[in-house]
Protein backbone atom coordinates (compact mmCIF):
# COMPACT_ATOMS: atom_id res chain seq x y z
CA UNK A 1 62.40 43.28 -11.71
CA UNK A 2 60.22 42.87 -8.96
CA UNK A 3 56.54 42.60 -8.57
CA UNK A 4 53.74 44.68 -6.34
CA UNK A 5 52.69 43.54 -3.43
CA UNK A 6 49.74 41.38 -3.15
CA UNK A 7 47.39 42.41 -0.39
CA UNK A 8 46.54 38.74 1.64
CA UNK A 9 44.49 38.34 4.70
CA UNK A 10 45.59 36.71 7.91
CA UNK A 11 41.99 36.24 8.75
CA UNK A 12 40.21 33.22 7.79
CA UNK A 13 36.88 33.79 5.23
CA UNK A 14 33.74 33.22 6.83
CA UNK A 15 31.32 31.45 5.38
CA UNK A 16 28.11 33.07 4.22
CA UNK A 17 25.37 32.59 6.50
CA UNK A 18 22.21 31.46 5.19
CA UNK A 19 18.93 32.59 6.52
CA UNK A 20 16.69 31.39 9.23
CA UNK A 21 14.11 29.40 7.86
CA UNK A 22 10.41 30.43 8.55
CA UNK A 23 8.26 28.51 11.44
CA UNK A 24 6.48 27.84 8.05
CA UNK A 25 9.20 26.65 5.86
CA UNK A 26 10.17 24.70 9.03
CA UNK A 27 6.78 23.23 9.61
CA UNK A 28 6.81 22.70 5.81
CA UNK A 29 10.50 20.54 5.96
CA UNK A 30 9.60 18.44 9.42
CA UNK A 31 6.38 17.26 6.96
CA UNK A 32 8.41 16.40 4.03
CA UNK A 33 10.70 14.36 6.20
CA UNK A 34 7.84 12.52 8.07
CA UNK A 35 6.48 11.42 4.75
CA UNK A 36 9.84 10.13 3.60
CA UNK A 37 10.03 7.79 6.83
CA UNK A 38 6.51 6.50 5.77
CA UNK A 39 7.17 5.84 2.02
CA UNK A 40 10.50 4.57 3.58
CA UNK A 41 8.74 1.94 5.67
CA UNK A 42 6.35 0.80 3.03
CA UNK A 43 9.05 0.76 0.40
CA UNK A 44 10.57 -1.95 2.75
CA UNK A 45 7.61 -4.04 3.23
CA UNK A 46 6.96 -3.84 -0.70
CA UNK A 47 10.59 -4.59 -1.45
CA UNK A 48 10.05 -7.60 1.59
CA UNK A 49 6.85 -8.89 -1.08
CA UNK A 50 8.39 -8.73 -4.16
CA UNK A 51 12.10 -10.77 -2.42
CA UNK A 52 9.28 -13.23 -1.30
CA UNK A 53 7.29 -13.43 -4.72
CA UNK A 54 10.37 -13.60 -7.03
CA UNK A 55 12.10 -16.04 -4.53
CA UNK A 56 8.88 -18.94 -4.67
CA UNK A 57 8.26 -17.62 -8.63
CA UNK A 58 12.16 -18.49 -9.18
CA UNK A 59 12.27 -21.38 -6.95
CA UNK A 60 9.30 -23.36 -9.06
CA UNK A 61 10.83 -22.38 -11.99
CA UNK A 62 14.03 -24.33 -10.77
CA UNK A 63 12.30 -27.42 -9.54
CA UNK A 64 10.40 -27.83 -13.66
CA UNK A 65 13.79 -28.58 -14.65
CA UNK A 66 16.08 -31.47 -14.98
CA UNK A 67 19.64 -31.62 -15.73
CA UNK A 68 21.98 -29.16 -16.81
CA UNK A 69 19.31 -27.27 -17.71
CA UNK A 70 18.55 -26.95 -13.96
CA UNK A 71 21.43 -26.17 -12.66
CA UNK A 72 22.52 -23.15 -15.29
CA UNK A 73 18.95 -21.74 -14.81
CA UNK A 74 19.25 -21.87 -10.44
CA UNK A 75 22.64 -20.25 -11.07
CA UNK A 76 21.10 -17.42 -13.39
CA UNK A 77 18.05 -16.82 -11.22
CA UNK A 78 19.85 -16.67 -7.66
CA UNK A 79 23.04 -14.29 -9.56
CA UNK A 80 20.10 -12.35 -10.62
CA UNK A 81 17.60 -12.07 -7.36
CA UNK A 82 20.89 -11.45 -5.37
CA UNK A 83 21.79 -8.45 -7.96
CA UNK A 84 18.40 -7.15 -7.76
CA UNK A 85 17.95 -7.65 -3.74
CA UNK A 86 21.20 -5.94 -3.03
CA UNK A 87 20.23 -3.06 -5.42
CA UNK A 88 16.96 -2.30 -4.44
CA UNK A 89 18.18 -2.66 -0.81
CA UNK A 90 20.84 0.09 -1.05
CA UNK A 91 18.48 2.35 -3.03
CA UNK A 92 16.07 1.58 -0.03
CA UNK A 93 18.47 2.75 2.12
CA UNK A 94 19.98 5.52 0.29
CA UNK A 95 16.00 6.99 -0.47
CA UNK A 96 15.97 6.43 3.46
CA UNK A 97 18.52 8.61 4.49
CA UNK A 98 17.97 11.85 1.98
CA UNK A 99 14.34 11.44 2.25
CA UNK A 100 14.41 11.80 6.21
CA UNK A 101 17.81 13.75 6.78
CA UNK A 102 18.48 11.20 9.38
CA UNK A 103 21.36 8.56 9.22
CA UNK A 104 19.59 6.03 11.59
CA UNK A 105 16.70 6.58 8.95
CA UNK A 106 18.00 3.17 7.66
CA UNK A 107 16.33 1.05 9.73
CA UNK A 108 12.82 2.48 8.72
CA UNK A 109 13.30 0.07 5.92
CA UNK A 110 14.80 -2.86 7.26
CA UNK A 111 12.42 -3.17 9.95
CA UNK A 112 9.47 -4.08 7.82
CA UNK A 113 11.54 -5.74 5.24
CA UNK A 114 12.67 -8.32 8.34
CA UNK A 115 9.03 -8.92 10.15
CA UNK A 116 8.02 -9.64 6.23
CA UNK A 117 10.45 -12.16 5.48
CA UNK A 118 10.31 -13.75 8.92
CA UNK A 119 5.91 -14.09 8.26
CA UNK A 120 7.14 -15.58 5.25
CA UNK A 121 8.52 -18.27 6.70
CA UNK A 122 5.55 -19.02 8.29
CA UNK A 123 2.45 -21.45 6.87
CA UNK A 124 -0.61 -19.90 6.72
CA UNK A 125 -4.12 -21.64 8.23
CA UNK A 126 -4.24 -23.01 4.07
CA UNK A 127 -1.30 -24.67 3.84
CA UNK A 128 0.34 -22.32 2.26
CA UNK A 129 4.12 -21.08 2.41
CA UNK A 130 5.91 -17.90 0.94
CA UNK A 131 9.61 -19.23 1.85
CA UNK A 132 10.04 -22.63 2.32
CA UNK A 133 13.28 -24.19 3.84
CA UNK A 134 14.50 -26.39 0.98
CA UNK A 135 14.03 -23.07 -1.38
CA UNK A 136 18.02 -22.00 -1.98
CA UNK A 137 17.09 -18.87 -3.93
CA UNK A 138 15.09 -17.45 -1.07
CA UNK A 139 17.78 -18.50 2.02
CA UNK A 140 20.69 -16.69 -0.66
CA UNK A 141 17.96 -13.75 -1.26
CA UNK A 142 17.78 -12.97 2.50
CA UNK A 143 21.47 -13.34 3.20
CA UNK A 144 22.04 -10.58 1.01
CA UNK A 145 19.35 -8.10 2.24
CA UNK A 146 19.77 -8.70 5.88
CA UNK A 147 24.01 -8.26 4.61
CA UNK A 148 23.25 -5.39 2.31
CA UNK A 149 21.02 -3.77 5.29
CA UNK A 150 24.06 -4.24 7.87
CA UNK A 151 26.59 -2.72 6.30
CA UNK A 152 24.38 0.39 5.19
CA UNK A 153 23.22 0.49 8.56
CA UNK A 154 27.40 0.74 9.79
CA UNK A 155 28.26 2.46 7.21
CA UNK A 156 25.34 5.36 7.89
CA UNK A 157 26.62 4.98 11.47
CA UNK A 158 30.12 5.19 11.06
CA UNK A 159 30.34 8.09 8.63
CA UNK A 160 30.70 11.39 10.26
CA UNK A 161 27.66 13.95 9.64
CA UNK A 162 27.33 16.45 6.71
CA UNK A 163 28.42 19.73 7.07
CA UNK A 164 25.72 21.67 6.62
């Protein structure tokens, strides 16, 4: 018994062509990606503030303590600010690239996020000082953001473009 031919193509199926945005839908997309690289930048320097304010906030927490005490709650509060920093970071980054369309788009963040940290470190004309050098929790906190921000940055870089 034998079955009926199948017809099959030799050609290869070509896919279906979408249609030429308007100068308006255009205009409309190059806006929408512009205001992703600006909520992009000040996501970083917000993200930059709260490392900073958790970091000193965790860090005087720490130094109250004595003991065992002190050393289970450091271990807690860096696990968690290192969990959190690497989180928010590749959220950052991931916001950064679909908001924009761009894979460079990375660095919009970690820009701001760096020249924030790096003020941080500096005393202010009080006295005062955001990241100090003894704090532990704030050196591990910008190890992994600057870490976290690398390897999105290579990754982004490395990865071959979307097929669009």
């Amino acid at each position: 018994m034998t079955l009926p031919a199948v017809p099959v193509s030799t050609l290869p199926e070509q896919p279906p062509t979408a249609a030429t945005p308007s100068p308006a839908e255009r205009m409309l997309d190059r806006a929408l990606r512009v205001a992703g690289g600006v909520v992009t930048v000040w996501a970083g320097v917000l993200l930059a503030l709260l490392d900073l304010i958790f970091a000193t906030w965790a860090w005087e927490t720490v130094q109250g303590r004595s003991g065992g005490l002190r050393a289970l709650l450091g271990i807690g509060l860096v696990a968690a600010g290192v969990v959190a920093v690497v989180a928010t970071t590749v959220l950052l980054g991931r916001f950064a690239h679909r908001s924009t369309g761009a894979r460079w788009a990375v660095v919009l963040g970690a820009l701001p996020w760096f020249l924030v940290i790096v003020v941080g470190g500096f005393r202010t004309v009080e006295g005062d000082l955001a990241l100090a050098g003894d704090n532990v929790l704030g050196l591990a906190l910008i190890v992994a953001g600057a870490v976290t921000f690398a390897v999105l940055g290579f990754r982004h870089l490395v990865t071959p473009p979307d097929a669009r």
